[in-house]
C-alpha atoms as a PDB file:
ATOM      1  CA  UNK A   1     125.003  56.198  36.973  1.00  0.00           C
ATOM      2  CA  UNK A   2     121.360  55.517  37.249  1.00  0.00           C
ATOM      3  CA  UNK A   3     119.973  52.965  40.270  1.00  0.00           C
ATOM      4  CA  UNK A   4     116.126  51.070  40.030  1.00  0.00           C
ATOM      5  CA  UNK A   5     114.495  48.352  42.318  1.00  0.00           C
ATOM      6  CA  UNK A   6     114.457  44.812  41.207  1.00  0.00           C
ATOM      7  CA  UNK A   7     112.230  42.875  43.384  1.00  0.00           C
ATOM      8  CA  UNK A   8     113.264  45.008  46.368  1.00  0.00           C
ATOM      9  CA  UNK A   9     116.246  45.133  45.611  1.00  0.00           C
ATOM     10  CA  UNK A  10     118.355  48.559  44.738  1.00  0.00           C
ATOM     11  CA  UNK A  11     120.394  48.068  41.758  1.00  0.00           C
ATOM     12  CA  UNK A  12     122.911  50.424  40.138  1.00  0.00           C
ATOM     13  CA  UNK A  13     123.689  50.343  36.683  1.00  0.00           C
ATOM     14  CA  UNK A  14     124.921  52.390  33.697  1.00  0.00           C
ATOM     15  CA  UNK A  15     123.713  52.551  30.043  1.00  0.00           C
ATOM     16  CA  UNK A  16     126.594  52.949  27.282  1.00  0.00           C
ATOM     17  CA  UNK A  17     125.935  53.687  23.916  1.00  0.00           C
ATOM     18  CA  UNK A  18     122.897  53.882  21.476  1.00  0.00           C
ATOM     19  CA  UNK A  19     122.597  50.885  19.672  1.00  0.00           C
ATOM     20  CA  UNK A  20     119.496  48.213  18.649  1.00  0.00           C
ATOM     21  CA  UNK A  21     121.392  45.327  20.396  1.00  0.00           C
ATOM     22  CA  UNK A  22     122.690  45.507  23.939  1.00  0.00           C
ATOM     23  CA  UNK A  23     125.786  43.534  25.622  1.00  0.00           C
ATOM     24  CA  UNK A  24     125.215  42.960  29.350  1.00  0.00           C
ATOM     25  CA  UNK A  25     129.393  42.570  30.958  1.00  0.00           C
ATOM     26  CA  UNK A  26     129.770  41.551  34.538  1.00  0.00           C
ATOM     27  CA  UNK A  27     133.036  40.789  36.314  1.00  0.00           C
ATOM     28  CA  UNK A  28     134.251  37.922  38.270  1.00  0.00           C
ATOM     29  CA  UNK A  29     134.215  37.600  42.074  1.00  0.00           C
ATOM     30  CA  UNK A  30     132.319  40.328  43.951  1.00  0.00           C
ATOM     31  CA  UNK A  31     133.678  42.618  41.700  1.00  0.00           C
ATOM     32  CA  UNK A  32     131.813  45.970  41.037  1.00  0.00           C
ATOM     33  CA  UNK A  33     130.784  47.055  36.900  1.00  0.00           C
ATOM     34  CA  UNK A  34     134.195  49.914  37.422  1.00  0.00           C
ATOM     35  CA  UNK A  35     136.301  46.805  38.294  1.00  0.00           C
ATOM     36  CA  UNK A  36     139.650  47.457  35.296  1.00  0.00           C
ATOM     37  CA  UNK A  37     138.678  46.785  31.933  1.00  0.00           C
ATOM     38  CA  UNK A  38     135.056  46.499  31.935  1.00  0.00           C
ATOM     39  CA  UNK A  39     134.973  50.268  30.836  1.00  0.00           C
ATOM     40  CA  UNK A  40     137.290  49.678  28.079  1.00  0.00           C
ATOM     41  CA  UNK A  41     135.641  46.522  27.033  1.00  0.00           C
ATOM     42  CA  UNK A  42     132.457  48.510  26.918  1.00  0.00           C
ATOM     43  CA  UNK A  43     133.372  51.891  25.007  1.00  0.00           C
ATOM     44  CA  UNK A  44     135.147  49.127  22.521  1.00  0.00           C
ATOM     45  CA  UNK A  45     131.985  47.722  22.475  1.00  0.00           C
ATOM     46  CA  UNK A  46     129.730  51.234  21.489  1.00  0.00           C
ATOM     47  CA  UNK A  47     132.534  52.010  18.866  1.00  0.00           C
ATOM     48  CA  UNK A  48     131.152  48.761  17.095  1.00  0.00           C
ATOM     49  CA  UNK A  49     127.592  49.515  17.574  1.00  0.00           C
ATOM     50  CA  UNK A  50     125.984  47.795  20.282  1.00  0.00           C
ATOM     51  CA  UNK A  51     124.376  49.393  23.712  1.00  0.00           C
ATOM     52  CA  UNK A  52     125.897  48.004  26.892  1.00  0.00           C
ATOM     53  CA  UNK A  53     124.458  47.374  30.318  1.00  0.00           C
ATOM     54  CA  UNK A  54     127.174  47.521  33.034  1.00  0.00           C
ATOM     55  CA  UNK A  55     125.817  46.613  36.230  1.00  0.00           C
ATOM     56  CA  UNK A  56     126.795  46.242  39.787  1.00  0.00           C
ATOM     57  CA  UNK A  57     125.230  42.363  40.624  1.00  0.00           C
ATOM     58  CA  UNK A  58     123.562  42.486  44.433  1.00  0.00           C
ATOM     59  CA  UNK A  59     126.556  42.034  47.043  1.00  0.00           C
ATOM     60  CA  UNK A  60     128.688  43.819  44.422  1.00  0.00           C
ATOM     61  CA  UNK A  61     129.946  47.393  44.167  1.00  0.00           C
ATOM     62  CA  UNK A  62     127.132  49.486  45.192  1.00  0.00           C
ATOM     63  CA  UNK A  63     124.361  47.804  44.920  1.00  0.00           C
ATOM     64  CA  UNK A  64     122.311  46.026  48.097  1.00  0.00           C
ATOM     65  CA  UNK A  65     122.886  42.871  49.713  1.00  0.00           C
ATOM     66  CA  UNK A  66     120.653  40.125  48.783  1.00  0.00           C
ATOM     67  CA  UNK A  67     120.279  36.777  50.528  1.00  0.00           C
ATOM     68  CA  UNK A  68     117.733  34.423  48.199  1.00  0.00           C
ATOM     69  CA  UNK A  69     118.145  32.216  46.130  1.00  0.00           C
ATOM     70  CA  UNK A  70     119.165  28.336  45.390  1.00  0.00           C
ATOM     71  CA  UNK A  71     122.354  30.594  45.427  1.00  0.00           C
ATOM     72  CA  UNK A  72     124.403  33.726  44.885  1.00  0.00           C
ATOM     73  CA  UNK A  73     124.607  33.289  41.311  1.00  0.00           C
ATOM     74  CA  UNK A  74     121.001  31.790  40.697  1.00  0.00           C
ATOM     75  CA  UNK A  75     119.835  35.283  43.124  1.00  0.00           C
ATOM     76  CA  UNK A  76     122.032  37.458  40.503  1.00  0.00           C
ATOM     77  CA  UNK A  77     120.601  35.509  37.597  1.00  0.00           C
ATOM     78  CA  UNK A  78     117.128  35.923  38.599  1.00  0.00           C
ATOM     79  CA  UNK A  79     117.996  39.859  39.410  1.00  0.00           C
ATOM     80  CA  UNK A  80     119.470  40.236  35.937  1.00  0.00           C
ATOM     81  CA  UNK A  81     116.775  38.674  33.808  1.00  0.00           C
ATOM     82  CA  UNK A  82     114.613  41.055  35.889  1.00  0.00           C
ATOM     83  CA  UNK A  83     116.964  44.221  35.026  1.00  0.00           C
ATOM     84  CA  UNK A  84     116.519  43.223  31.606  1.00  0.00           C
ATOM     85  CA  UNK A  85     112.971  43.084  31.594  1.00  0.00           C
ATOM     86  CA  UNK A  86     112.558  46.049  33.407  1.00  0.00           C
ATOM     87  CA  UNK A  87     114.674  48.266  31.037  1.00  0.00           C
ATOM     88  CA  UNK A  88     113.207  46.981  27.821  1.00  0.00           C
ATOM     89  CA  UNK A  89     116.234  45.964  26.742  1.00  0.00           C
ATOM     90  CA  UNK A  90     114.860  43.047  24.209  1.00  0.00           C
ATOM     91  CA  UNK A  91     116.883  39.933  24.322  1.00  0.00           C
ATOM     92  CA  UNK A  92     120.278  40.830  25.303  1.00  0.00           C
ATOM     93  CA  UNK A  93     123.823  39.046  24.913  1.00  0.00           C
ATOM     94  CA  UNK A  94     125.583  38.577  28.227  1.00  0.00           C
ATOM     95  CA  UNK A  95     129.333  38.396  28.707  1.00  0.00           C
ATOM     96  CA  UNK A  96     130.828  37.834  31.758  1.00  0.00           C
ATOM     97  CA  UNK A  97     133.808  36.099  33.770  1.00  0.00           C
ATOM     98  CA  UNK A  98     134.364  33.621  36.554  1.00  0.00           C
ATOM     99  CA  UNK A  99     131.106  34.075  38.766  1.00  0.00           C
ATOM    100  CA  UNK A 100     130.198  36.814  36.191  1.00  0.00           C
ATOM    101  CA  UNK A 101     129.773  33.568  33.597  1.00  0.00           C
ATOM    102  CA  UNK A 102     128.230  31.760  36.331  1.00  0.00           C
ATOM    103  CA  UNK A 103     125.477  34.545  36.427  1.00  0.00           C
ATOM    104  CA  UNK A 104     125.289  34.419  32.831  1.00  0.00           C
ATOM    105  CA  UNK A 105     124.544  31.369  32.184  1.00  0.00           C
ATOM    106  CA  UNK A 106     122.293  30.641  34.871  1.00  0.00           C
ATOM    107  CA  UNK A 107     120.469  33.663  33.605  1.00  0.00           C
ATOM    108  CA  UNK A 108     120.694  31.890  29.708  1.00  0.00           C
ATOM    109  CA  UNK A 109     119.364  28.787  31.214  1.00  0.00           C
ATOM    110  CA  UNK A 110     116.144  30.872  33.607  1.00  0.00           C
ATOM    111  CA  UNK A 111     115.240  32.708  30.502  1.00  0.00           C
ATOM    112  CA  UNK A 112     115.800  31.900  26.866  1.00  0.00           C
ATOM    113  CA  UNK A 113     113.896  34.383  25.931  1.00  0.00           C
ATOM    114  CA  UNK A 114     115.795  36.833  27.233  1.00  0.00           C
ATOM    115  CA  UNK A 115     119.196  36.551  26.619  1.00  0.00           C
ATOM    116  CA  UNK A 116     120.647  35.670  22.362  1.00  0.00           C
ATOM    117  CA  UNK A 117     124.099  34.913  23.166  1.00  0.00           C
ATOM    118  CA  UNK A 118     126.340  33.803  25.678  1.00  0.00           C
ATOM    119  CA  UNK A 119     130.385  35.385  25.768  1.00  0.00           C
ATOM    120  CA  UNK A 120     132.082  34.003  28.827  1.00  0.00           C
ATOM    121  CA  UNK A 121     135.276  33.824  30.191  1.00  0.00           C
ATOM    122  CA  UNK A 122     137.417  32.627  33.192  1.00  0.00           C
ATOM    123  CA  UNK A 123     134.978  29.574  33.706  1.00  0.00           C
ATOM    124  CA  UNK A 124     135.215  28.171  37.227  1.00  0.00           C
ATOM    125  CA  UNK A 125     135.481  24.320  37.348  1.00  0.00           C
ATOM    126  CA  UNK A 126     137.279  20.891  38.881  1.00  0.00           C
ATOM    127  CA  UNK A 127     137.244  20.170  42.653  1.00  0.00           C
ATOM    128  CA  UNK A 128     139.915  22.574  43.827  1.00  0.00           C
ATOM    129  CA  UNK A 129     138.730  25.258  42.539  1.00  0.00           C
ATOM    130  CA  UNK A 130     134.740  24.922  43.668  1.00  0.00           C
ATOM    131  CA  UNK A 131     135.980  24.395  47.001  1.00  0.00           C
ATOM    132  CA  UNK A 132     137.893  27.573  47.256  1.00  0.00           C
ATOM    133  CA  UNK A 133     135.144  29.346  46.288  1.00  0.00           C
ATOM    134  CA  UNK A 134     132.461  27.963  48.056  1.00  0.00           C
ATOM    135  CA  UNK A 135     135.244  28.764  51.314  1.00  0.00           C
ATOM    136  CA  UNK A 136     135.615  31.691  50.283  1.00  0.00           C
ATOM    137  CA  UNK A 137     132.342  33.305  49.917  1.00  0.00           C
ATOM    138  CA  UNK A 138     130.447  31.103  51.990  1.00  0.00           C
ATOM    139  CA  UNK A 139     132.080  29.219  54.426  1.00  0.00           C
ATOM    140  CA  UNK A 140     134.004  32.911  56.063  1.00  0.00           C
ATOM    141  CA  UNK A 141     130.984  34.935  56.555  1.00  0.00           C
ATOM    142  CA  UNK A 142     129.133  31.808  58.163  1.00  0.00           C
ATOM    143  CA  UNK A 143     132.353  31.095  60.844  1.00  0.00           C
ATOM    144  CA  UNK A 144     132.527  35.214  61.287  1.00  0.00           C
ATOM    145  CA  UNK A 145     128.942  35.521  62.049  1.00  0.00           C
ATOM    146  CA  UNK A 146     128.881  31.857  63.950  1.00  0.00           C
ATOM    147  CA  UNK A 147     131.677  34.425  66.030  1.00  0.00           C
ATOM    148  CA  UNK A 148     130.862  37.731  65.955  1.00  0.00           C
ATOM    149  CA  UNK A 149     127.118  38.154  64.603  1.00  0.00           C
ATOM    150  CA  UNK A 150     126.400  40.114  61.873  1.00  0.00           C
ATOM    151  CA  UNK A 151     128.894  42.730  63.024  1.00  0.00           C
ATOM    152  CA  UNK A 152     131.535  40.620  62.010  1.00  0.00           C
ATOM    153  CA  UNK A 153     130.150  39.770  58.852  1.00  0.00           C
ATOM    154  CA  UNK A 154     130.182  43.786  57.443  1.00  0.00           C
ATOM    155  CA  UNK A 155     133.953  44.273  58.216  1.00  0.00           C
ATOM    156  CA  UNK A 156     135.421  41.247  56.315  1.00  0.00           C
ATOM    157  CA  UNK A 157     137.902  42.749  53.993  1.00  0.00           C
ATOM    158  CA  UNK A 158     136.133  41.026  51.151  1.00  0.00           C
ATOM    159  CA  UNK A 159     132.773  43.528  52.137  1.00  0.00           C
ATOM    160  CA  UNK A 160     134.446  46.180  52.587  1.00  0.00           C
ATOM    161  CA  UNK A 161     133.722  47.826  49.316  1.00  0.00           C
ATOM    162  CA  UNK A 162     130.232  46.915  49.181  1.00  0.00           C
ATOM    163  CA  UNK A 163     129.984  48.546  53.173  1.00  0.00           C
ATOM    164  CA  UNK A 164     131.317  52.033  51.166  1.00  0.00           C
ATOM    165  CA  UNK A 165     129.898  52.204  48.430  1.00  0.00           C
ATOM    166  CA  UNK A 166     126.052  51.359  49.574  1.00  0.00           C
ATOM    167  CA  UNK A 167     125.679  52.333  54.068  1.00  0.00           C
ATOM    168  CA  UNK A 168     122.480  50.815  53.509  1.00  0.00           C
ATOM    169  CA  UNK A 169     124.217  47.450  53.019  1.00  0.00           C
ATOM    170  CA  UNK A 170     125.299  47.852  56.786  1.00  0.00           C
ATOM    171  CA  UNK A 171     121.569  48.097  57.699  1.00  0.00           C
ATOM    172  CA  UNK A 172     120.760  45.183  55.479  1.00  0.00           C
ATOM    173  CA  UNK A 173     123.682  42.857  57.363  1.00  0.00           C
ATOM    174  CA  UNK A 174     122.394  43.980  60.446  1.00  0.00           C
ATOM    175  CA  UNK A 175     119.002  42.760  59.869  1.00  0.00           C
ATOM    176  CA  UNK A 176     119.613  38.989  58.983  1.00  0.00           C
ATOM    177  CA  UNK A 177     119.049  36.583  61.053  1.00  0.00           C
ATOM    178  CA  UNK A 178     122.695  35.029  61.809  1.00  0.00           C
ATOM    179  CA  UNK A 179     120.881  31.443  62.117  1.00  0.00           C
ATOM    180  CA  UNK A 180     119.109  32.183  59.235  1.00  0.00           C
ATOM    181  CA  UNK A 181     121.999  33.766  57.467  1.00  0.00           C
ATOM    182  CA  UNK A 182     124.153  30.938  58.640  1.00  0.00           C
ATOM    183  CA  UNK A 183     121.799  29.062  56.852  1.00  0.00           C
ATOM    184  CA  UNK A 184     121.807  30.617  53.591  1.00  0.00           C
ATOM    185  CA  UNK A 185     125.397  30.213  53.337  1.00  0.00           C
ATOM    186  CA  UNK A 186     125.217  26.530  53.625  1.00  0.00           C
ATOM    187  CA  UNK A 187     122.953  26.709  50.837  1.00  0.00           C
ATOM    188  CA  UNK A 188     124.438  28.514  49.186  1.00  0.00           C
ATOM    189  CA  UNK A 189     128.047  26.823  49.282  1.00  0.00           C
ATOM    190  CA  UNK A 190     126.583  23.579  48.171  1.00  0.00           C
ATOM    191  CA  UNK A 191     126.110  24.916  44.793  1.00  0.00           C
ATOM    192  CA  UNK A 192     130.056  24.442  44.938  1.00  0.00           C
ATOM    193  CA  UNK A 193     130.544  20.945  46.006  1.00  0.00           C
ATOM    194  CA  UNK A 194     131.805  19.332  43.135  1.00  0.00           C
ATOM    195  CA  UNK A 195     129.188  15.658  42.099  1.00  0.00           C
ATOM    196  CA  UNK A 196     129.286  13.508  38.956  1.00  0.00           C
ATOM    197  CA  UNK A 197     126.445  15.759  37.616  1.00  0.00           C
ATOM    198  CA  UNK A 198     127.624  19.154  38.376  1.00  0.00           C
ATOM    199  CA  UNK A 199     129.605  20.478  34.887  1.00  0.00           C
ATOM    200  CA  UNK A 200     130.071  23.705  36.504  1.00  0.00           C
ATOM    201  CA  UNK A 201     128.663  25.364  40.318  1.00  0.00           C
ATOM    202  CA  UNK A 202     124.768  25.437  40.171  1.00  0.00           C
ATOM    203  CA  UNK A 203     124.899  24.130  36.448  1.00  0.00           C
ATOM    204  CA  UNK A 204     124.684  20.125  35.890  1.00  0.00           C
ATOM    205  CA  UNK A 205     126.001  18.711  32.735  1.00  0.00           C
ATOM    206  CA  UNK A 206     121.979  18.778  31.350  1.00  0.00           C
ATOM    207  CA  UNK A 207     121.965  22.239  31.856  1.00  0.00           C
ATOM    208  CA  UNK A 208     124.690  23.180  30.015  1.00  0.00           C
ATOM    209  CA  UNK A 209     123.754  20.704  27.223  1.00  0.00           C
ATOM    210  CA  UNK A 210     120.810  23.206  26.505  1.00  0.00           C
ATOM    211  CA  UNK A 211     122.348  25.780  26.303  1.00  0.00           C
ATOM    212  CA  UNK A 212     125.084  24.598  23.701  1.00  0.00           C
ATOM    213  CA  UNK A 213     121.964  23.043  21.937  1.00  0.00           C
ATOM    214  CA  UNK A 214     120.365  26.408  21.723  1.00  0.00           C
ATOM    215  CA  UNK A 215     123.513  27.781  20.157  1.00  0.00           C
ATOM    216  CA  UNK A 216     123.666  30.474  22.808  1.00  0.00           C
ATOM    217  CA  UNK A 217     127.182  30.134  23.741  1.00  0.00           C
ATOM    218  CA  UNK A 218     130.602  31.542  22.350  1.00  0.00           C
ATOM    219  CA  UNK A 219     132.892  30.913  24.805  1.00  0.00           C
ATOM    220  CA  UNK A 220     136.405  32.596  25.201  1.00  0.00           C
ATOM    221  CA  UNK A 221     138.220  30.420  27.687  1.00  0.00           C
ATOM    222  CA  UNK A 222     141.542  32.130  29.283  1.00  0.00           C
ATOM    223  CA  UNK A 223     141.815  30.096  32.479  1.00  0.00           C
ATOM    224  CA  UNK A 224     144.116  27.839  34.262  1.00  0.00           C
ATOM    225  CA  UNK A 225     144.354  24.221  32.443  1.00  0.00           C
ATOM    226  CA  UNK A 226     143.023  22.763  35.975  1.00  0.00           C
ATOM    227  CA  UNK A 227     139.954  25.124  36.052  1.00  0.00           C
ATOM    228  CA  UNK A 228     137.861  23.610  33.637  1.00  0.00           C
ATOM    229  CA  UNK A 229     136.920  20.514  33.132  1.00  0.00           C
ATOM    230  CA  UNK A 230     138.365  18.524  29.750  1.00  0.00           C
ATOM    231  CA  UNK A 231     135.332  18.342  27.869  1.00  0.00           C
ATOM    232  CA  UNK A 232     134.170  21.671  28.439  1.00  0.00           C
ATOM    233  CA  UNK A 233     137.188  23.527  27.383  1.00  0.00           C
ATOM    234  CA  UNK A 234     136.853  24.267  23.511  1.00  0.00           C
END
């Protein structure tokens, strides 16, 4: 495992594999880059020739906390087109699932340049769904620290690996602000409240458009039939 800072933020990752092209893989949720599979989908990845970049995204595995951004995924976007900058990794495909793909393609949409192709699955869509996500990573840390401070916040069950894996995550809760925090997380959730323009969280229709335009996407859908919308599902 290797870690670097990405705008001041401590990110660990792991290189796989010798080959001219790279595949970036993220899971879904908060999920950390040794969540089950993404090793295998990797080493069958080498054994085909490419390089891959598994990474822990910030508030994931054991990398830090991070509390920017338009939102989580935008913040991980932003930190990833960094990552990929940083490592000279020349334009890099990205696969990923759930808010994995969310990253992605927020990432795509940041910087063409950056990323060739797009290989998502597990795309989170419809009302019900964006609403149990934005609850679930947004609106429980806001009531806990509304409750408890930031205290509260580092021994929700869903932090608990992060609190492991990385102390100095503890140190970063601690720090924030729980007004300001409180804040961020009602930022942050509206990227899930579903509108006539939103396609997917954080994305509008428009900003997909581009993306299928630029021919970046090749999209392996294994969802629930109520996850994504009708017209995106092909």
């Amino acid at each position: 495992m290797a870690r670097t800072e990405v705008s001041g933020v401590e990110i660990e990752y792991q290189l796989i594999g010798d080959g001219h092209h790279t595949v970036v893989l993220m899971p879904g949720g908060r999920m950390s880059k040794d969540a089950p599979g993404m090793r295998e989908f990797a080493d069958a990845l080498v054994v085909g020739g490419k390089r891959v970049l598994l990474w822990d995204r910030p508030n994931c595995g054991a990398s830090d906390m991070c509390f920017t951004g338009e939102s989580e995924s935008a913040m991980q976007a932003q930190v990833l087109v960094e990552l990929v900058r940083q490592l000279q990794l020349g334009p890099v495909a990205v696969g990923g699932g759930s808010a994995g793909a969310r990253t992605a393609m927020l990432a795509a949409a940041r910087d063409p340049a950056a990323i060739s192709h797009l290989l998502l699955w597990w795309i989170s869509g419809r009302v019900l769904s964006q609403l149990s996500l934005g609850a679930n990573y947004c609106s429980e840390p806001a009531v806990a620290a509304s409750m408890g401070g930031m205290d509260a916040v580092a021994i929700l069950p869903s932090l608990a690996e992060q609190m492991v894996r990385n102390p100095r995550n503890l140190e970063i809760l601690r720090g924030q602000d729980v007004a300001q925090f409180i804040a961020v997380m009602e930022r942050w959730a509206d990227a899930f409240v579903p509108g006539p323009d939103k396609l997917l969280p954080g994305m509008s229709r428009e900003a997909v458009g581009r993306l299928v335009a630029q021919a970046k996407l090749i999209l392996t859908i294994e969802t629930a039939e109520n996850s994504v919308p009708a017209d995106f599902r092909r």
